[in-house]
PDB file of N, CA and C in Angstrom:
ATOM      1  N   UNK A   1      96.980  72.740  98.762  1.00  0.00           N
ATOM      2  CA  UNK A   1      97.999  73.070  99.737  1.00  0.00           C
ATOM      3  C   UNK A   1      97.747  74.493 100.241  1.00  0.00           C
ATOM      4  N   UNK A   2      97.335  74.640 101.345  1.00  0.00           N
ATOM      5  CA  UNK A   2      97.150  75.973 102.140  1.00  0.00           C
ATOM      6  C   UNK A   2      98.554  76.625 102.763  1.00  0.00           C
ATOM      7  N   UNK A   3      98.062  78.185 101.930  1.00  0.00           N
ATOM      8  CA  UNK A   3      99.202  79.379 103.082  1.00  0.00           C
ATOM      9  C   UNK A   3      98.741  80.012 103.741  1.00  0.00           C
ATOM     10  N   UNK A   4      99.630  79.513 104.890  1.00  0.00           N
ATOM     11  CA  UNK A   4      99.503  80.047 106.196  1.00  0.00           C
ATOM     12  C   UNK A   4     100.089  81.186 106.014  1.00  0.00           C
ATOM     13  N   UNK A   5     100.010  82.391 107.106  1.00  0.00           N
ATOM     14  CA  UNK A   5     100.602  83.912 107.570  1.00  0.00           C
ATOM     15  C   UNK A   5     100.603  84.234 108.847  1.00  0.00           C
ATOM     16  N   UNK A   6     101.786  84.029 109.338  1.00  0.00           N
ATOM     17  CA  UNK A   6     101.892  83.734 111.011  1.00  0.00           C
ATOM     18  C   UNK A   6     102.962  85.295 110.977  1.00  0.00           C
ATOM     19  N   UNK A   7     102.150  85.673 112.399  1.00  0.00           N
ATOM     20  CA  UNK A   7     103.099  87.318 112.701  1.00  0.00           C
ATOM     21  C   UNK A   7     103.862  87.137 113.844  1.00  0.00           C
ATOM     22  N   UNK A   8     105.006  87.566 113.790  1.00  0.00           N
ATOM     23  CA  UNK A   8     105.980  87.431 114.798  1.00  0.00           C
ATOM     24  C   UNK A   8     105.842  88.102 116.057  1.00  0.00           C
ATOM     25  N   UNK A   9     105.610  87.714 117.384  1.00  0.00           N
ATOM     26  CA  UNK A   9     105.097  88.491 118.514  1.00  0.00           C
ATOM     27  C   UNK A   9     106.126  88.537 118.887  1.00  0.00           C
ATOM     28  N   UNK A  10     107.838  88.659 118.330  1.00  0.00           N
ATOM     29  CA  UNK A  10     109.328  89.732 118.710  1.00  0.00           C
ATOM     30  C   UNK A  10     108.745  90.934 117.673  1.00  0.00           C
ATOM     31  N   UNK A  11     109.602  90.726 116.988  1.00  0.00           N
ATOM     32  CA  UNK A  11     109.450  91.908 115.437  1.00  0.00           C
ATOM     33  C   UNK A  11     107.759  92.067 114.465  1.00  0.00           C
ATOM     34  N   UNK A  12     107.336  91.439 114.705  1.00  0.00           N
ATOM     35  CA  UNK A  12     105.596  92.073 114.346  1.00  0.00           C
ATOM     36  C   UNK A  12     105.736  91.532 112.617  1.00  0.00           C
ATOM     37  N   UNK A  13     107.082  90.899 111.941  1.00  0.00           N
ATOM     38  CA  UNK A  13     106.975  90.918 110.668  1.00  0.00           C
ATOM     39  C   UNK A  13     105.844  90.114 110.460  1.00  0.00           C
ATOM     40  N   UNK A  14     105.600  89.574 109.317  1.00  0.00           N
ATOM     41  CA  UNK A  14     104.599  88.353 108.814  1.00  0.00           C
ATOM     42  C   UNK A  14     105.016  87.294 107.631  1.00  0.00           C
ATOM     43  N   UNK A  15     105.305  85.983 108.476  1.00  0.00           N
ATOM     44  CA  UNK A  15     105.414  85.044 107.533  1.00  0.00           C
ATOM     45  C   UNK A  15     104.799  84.214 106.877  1.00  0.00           C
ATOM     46  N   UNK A  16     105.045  83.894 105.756  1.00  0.00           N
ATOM     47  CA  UNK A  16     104.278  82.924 104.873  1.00  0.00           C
ATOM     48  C   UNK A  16     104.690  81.208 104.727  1.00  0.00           C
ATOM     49  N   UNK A  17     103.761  80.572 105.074  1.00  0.00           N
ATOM     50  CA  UNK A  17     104.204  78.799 104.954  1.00  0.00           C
ATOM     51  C   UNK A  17     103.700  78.164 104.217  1.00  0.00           C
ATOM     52  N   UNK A  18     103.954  77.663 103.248  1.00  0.00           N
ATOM     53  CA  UNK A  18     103.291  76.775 102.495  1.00  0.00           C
ATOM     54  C   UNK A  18     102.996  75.333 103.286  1.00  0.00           C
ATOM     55  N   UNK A  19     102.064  74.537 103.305  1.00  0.00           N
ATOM     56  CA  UNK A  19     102.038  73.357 104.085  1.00  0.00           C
ATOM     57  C   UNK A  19     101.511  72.385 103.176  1.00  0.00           C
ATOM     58  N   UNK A  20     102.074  71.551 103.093  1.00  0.00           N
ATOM     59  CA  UNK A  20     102.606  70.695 102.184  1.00  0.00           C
ATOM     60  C   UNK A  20     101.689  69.573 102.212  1.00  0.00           C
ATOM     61  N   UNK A  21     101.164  69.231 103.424  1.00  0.00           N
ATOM     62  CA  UNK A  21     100.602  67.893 103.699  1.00  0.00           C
ATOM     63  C   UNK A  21      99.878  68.101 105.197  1.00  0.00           C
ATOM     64  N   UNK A  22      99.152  67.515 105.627  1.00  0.00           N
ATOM     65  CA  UNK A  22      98.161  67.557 106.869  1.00  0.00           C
ATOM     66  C   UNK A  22      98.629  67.073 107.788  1.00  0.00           C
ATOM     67  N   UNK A  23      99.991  66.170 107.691  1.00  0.00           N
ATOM     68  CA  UNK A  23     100.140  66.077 108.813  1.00  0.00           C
ATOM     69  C   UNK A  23     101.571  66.560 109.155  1.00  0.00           C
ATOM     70  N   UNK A  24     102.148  68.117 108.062  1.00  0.00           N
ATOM     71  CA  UNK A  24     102.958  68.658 108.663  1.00  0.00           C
ATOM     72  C   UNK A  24     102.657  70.499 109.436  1.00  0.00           C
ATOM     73  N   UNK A  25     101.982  69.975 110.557  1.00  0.00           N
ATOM     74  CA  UNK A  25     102.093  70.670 111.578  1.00  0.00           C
ATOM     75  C   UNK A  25     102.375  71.145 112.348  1.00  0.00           C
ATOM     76  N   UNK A  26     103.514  70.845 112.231  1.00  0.00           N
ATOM     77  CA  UNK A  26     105.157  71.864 113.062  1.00  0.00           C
ATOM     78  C   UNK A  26     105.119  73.294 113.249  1.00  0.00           C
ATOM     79  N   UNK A  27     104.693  74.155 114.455  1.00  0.00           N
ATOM     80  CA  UNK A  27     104.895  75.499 114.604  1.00  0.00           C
ATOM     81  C   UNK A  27     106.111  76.251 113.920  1.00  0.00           C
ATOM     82  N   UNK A  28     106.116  76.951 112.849  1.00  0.00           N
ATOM     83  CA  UNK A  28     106.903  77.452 112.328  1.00  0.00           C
ATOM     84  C   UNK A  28     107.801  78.429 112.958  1.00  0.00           C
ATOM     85  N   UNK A  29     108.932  79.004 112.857  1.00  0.00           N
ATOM     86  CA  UNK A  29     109.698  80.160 113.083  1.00  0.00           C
ATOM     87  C   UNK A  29     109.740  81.112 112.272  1.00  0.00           C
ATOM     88  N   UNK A  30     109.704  82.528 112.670  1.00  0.00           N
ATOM     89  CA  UNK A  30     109.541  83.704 111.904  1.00  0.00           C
ATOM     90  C   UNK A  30     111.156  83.782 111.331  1.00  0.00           C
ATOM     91  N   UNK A  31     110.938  83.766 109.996  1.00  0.00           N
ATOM     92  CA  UNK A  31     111.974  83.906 108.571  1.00  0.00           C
ATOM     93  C   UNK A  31     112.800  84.956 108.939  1.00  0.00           C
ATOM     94  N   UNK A  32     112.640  86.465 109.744  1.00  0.00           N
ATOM     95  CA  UNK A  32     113.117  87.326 110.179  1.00  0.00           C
ATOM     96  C   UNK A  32     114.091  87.477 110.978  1.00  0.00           C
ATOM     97  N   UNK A  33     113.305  87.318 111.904  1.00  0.00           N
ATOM     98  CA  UNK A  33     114.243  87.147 113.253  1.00  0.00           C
ATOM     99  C   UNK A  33     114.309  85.593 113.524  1.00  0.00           C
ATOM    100  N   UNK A  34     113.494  84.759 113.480  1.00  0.00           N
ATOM    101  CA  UNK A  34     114.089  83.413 113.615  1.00  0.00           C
ATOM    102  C   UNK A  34     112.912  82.813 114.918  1.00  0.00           C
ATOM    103  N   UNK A  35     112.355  83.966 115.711  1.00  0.00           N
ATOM    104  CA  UNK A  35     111.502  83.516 117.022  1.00  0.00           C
ATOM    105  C   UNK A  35     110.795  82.532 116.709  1.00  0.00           C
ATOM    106  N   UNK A  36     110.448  81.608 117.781  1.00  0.00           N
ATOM    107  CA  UNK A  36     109.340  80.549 117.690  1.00  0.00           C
ATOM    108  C   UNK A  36     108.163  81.171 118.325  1.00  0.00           C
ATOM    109  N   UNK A  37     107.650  82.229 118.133  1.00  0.00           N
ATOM    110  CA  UNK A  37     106.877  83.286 119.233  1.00  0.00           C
ATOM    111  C   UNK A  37     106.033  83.750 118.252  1.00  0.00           C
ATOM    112  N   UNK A  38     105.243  82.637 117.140  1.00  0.00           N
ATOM    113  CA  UNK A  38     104.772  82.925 116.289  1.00  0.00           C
ATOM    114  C   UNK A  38     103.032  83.114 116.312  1.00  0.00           C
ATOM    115  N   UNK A  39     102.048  83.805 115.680  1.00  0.00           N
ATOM    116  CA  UNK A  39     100.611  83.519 116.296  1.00  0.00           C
ATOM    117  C   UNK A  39      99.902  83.581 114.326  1.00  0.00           C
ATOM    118  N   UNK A  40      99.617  82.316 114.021  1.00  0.00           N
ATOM    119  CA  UNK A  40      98.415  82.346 113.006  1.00  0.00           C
ATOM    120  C   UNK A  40      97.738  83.146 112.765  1.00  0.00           C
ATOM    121  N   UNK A  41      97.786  84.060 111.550  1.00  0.00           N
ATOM    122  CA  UNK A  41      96.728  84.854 111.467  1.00  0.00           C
ATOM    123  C   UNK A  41      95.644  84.260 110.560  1.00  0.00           C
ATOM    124  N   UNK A  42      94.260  84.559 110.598  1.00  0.00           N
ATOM    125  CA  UNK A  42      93.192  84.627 109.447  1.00  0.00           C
ATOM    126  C   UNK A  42      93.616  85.668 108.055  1.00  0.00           C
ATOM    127  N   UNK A  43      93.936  84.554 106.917  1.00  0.00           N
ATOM    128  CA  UNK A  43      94.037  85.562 105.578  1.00  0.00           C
ATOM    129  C   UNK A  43      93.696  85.810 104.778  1.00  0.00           C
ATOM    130  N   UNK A  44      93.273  86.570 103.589  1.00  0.00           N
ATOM    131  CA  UNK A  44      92.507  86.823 102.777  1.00  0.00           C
ATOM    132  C   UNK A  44      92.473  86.085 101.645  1.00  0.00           C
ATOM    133  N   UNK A  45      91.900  85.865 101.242  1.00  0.00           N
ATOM    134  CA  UNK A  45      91.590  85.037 100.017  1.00  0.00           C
ATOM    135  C   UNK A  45      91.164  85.645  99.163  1.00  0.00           C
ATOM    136  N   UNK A  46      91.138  84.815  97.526  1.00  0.00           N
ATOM    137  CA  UNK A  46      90.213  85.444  96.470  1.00  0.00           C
ATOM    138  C   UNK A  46      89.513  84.124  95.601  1.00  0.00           C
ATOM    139  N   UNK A  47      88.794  84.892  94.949  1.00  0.00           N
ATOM    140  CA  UNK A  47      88.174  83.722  94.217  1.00  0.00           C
ATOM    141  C   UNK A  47      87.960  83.941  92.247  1.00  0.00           C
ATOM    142  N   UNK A  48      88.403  83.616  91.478  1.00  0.00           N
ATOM    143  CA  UNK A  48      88.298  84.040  90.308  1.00  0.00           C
ATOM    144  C   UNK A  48      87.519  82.819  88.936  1.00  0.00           C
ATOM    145  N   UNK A  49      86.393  83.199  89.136  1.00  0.00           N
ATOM    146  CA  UNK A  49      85.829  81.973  87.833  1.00  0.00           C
ATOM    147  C   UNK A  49      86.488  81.583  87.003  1.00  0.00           C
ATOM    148  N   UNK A  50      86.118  80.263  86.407  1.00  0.00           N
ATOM    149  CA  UNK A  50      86.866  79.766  85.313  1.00  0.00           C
ATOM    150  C   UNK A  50      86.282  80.090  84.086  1.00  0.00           C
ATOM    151  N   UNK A  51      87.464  80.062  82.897  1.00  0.00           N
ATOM    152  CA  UNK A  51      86.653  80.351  81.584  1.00  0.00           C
ATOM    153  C   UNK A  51      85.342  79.465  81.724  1.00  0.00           C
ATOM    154  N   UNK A  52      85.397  78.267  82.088  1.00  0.00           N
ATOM    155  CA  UNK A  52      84.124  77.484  81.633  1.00  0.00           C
ATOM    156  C   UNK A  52      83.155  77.941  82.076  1.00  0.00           C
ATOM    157  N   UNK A  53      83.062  78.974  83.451  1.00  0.00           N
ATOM    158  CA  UNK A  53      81.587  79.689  83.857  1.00  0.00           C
ATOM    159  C   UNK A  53      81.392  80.540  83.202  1.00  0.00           C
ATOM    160  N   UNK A  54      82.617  81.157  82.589  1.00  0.00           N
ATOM    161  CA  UNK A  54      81.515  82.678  81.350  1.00  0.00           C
ATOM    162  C   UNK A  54      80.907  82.009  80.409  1.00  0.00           C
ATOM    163  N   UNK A  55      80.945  80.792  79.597  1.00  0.00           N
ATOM    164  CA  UNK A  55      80.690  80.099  78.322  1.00  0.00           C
ATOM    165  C   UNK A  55      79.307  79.822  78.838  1.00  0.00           C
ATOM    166  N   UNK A  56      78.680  79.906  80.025  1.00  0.00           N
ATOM    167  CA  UNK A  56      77.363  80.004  80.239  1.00  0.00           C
ATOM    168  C   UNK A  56      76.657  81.319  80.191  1.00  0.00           C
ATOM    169  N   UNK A  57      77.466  82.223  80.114  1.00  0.00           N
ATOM    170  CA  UNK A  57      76.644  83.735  79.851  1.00  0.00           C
ATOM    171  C   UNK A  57      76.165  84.178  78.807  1.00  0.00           C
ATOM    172  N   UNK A  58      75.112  84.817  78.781  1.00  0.00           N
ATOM    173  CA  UNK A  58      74.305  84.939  77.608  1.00  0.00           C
ATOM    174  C   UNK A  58      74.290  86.766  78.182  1.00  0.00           C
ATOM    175  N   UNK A  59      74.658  87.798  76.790  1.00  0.00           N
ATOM    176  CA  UNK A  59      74.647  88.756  76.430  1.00  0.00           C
ATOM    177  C   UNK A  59      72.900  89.139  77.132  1.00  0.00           C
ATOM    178  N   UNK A  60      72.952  90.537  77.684  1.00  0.00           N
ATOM    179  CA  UNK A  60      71.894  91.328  78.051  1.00  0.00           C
ATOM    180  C   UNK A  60      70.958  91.662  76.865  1.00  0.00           C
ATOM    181  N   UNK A  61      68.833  91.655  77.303  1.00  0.00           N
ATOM    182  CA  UNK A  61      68.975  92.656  75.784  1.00  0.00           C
ATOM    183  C   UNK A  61      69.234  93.879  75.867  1.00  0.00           C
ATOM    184  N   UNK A  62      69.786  94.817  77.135  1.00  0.00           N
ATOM    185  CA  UNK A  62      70.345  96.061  76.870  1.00  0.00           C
ATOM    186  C   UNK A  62      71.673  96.111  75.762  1.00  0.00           C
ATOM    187  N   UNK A  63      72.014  95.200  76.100  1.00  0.00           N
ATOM    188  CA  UNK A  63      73.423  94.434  75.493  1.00  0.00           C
ATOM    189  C   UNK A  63      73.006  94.926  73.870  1.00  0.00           C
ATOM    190  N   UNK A  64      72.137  94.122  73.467  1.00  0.00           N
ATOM    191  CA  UNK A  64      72.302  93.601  72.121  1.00  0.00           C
ATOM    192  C   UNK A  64      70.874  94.524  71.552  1.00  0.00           C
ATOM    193  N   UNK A  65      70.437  95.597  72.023  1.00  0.00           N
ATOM    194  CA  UNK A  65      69.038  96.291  71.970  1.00  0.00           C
ATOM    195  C   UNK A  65      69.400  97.163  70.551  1.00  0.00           C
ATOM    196  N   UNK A  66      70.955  97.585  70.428  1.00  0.00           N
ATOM    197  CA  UNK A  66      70.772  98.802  69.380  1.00  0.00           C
ATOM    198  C   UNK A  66      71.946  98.261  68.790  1.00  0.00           C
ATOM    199  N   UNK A  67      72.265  96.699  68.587  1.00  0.00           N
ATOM    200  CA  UNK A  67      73.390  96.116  67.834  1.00  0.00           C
ATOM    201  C   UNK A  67      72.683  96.649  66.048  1.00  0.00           C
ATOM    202  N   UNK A  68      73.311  96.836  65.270  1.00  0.00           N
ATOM    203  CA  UNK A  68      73.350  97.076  63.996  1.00  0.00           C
ATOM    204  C   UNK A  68      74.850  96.063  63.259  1.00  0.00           C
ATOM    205  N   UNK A  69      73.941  95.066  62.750  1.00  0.00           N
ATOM    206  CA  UNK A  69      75.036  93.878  62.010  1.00  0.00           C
ATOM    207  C   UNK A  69      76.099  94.674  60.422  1.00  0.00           C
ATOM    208  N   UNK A  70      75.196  95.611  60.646  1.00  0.00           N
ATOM    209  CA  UNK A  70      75.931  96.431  59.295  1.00  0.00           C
ATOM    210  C   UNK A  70      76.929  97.479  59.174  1.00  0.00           C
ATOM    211  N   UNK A  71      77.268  97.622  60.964  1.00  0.00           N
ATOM    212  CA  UNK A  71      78.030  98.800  60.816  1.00  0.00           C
ATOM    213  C   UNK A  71      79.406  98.328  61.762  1.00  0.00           C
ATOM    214  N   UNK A  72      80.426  98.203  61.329  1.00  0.00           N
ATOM    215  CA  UNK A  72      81.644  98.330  62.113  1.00  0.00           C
ATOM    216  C   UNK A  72      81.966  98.762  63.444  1.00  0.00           C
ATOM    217  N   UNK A  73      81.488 100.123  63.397  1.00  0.00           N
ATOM    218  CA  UNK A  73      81.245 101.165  64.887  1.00  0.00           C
ATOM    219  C   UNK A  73      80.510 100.063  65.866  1.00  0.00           C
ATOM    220  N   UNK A  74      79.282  99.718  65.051  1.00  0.00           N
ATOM    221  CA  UNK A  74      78.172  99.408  66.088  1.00  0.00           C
ATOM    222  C   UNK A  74      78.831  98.094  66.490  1.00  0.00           C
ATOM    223  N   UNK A  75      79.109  97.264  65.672  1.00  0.00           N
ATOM    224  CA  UNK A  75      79.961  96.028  66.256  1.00  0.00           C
ATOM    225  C   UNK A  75      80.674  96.165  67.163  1.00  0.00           C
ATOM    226  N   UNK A  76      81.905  96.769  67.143  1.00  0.00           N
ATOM    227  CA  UNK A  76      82.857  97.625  67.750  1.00  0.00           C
ATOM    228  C   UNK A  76      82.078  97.844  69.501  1.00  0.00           C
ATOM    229  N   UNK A  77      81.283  98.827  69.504  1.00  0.00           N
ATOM    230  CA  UNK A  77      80.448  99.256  70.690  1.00  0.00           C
ATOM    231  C   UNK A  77      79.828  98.103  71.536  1.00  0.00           C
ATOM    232  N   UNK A  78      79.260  97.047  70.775  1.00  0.00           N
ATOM    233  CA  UNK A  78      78.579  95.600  71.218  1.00  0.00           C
ATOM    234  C   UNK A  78      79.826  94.917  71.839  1.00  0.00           C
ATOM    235  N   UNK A  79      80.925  94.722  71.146  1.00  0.00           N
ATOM    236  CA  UNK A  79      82.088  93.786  71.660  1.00  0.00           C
ATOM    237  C   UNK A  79      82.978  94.151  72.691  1.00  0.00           C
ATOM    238  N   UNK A  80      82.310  95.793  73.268  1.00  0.00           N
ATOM    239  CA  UNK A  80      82.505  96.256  74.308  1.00  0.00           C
ATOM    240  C   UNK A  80      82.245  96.077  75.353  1.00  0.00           C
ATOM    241  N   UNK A  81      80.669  96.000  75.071  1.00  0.00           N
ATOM    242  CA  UNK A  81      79.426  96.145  76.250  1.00  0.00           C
ATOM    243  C   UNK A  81      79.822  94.781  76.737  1.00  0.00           C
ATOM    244  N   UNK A  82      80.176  93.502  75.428  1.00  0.00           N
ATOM    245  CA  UNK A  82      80.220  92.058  76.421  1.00  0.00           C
ATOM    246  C   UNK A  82      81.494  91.846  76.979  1.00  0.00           C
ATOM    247  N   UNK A  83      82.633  92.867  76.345  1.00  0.00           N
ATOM    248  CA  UNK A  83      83.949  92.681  77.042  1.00  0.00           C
ATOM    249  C   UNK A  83      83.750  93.290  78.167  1.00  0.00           C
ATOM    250  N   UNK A  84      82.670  94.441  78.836  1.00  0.00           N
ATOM    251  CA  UNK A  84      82.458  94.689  80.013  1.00  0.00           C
ATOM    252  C   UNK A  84      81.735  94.052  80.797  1.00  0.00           C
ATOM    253  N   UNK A  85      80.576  93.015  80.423  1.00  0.00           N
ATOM    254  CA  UNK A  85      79.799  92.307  80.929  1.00  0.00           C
ATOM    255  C   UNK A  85      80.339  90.989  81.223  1.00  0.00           C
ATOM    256  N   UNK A  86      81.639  90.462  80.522  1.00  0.00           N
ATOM    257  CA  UNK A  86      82.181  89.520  80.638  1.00  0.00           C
ATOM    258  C   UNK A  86      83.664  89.796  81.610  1.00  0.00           C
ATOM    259  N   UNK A  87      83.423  91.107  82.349  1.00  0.00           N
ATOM    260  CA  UNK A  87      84.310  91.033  83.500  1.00  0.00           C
ATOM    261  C   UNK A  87      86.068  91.841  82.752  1.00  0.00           C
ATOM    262  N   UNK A  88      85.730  92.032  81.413  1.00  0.00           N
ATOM    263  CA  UNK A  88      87.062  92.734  81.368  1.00  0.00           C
ATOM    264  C   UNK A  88      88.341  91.706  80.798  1.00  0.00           C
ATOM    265  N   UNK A  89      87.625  90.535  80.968  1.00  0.00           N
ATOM    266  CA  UNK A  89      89.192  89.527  80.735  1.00  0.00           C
ATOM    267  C   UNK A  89      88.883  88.993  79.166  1.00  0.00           C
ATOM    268  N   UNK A  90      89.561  89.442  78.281  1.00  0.00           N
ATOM    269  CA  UNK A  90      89.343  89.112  76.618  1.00  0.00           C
ATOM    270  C   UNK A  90      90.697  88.706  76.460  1.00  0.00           C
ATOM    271  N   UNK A  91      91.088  88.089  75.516  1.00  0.00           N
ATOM    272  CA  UNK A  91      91.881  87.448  74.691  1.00  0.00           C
ATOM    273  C   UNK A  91      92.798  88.564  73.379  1.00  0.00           C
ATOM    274  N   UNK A  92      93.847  88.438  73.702  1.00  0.00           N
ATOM    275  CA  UNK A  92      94.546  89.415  72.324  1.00  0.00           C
ATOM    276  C   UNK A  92      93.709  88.973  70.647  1.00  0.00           C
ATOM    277  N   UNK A  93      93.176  87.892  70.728  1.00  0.00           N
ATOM    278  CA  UNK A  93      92.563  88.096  69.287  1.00  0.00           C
ATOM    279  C   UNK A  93      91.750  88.319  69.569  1.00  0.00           C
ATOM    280  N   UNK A  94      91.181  88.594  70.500  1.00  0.00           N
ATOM    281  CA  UNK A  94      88.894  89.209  70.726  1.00  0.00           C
ATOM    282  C   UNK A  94      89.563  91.013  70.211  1.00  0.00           C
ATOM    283  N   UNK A  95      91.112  91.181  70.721  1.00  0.00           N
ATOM    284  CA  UNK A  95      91.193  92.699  70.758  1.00  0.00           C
ATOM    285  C   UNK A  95      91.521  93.058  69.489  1.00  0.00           C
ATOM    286  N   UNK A  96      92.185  91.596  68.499  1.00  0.00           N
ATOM    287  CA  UNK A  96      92.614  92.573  67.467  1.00  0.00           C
ATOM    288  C   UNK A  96      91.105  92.273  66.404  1.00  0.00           C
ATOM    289  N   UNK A  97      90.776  91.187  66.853  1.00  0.00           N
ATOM    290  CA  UNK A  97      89.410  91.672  65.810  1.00  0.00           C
ATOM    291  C   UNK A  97      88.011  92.379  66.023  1.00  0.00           C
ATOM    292  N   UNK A  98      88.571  92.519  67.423  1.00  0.00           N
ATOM    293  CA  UNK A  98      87.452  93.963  67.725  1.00  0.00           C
ATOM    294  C   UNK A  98      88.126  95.357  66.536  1.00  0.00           C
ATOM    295  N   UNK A  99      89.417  95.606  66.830  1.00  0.00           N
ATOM    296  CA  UNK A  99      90.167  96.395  65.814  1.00  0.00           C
ATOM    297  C   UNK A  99      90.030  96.509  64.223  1.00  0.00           C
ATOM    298  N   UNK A 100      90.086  95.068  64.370  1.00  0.00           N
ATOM    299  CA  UNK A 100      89.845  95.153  62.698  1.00  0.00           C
ATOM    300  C   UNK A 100      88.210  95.499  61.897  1.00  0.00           C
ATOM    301  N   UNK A 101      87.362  95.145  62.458  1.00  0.00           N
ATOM    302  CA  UNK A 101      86.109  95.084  62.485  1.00  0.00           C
ATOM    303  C   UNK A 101      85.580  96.554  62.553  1.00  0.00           C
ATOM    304  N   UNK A 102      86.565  97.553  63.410  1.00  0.00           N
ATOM    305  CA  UNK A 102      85.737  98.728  63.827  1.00  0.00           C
ATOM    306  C   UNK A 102      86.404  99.470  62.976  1.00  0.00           C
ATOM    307  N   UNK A 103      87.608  99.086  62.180  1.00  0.00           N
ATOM    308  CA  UNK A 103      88.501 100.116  60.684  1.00  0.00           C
ATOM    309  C   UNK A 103      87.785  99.497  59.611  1.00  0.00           C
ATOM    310  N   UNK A 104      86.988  98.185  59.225  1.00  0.00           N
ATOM    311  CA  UNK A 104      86.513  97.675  58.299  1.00  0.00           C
ATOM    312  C   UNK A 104      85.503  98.620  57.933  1.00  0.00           C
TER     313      UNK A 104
END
């Protein structure tokens, strides 16, 4: 279901339409003032991967070049590099056992 953002050519506000179905195509009225004096704009979009595309990423060997399995710190530093390489989006338990791991 696509939103539309139509600007009012009285008051300049900008409204939002949800459209429900394809064949409801009814020129909307601005929510504001009420005008039928409405003009479609082009709007921005975004796009955000799904977990299932990171589960294909495989760690850098810059990544994993000076990992040390024996040290807490160094763990700690690694579960960084992929929480940065993996875009920043981790899970409250990736954070608390990054935590626990780097006081161990």
């Amino acid at each position: 279901m696509p939103l539309y953002e139509y600007r009012c050519g009285d008051c300049q506000e900008i409204t939002s339409v949800l459209v429900r179905t394809a064949s409801d195509d009814k020129q909307p009225s601005c929510e504001h003032c009420e005008s039928a004096n409405v003009q479609r704009l082009i709007s921005k979009f975004s796009f955000r991967a799904s977990w299932g595309n990171s589960l294909n990423w495989v760690p850098s060997h810059e990544t994993t070049s000076d990992l040390d399995e024996n040290s807490g710190a160094s763990i700690d530093k690694y579960m960084g590099r992929i929480k940065k390489e993996m875009g920043g989006q981790t899970t409250p338990d990736f954070n608390r056992e990054r935590r626990d791991i780097k006081n161990s």
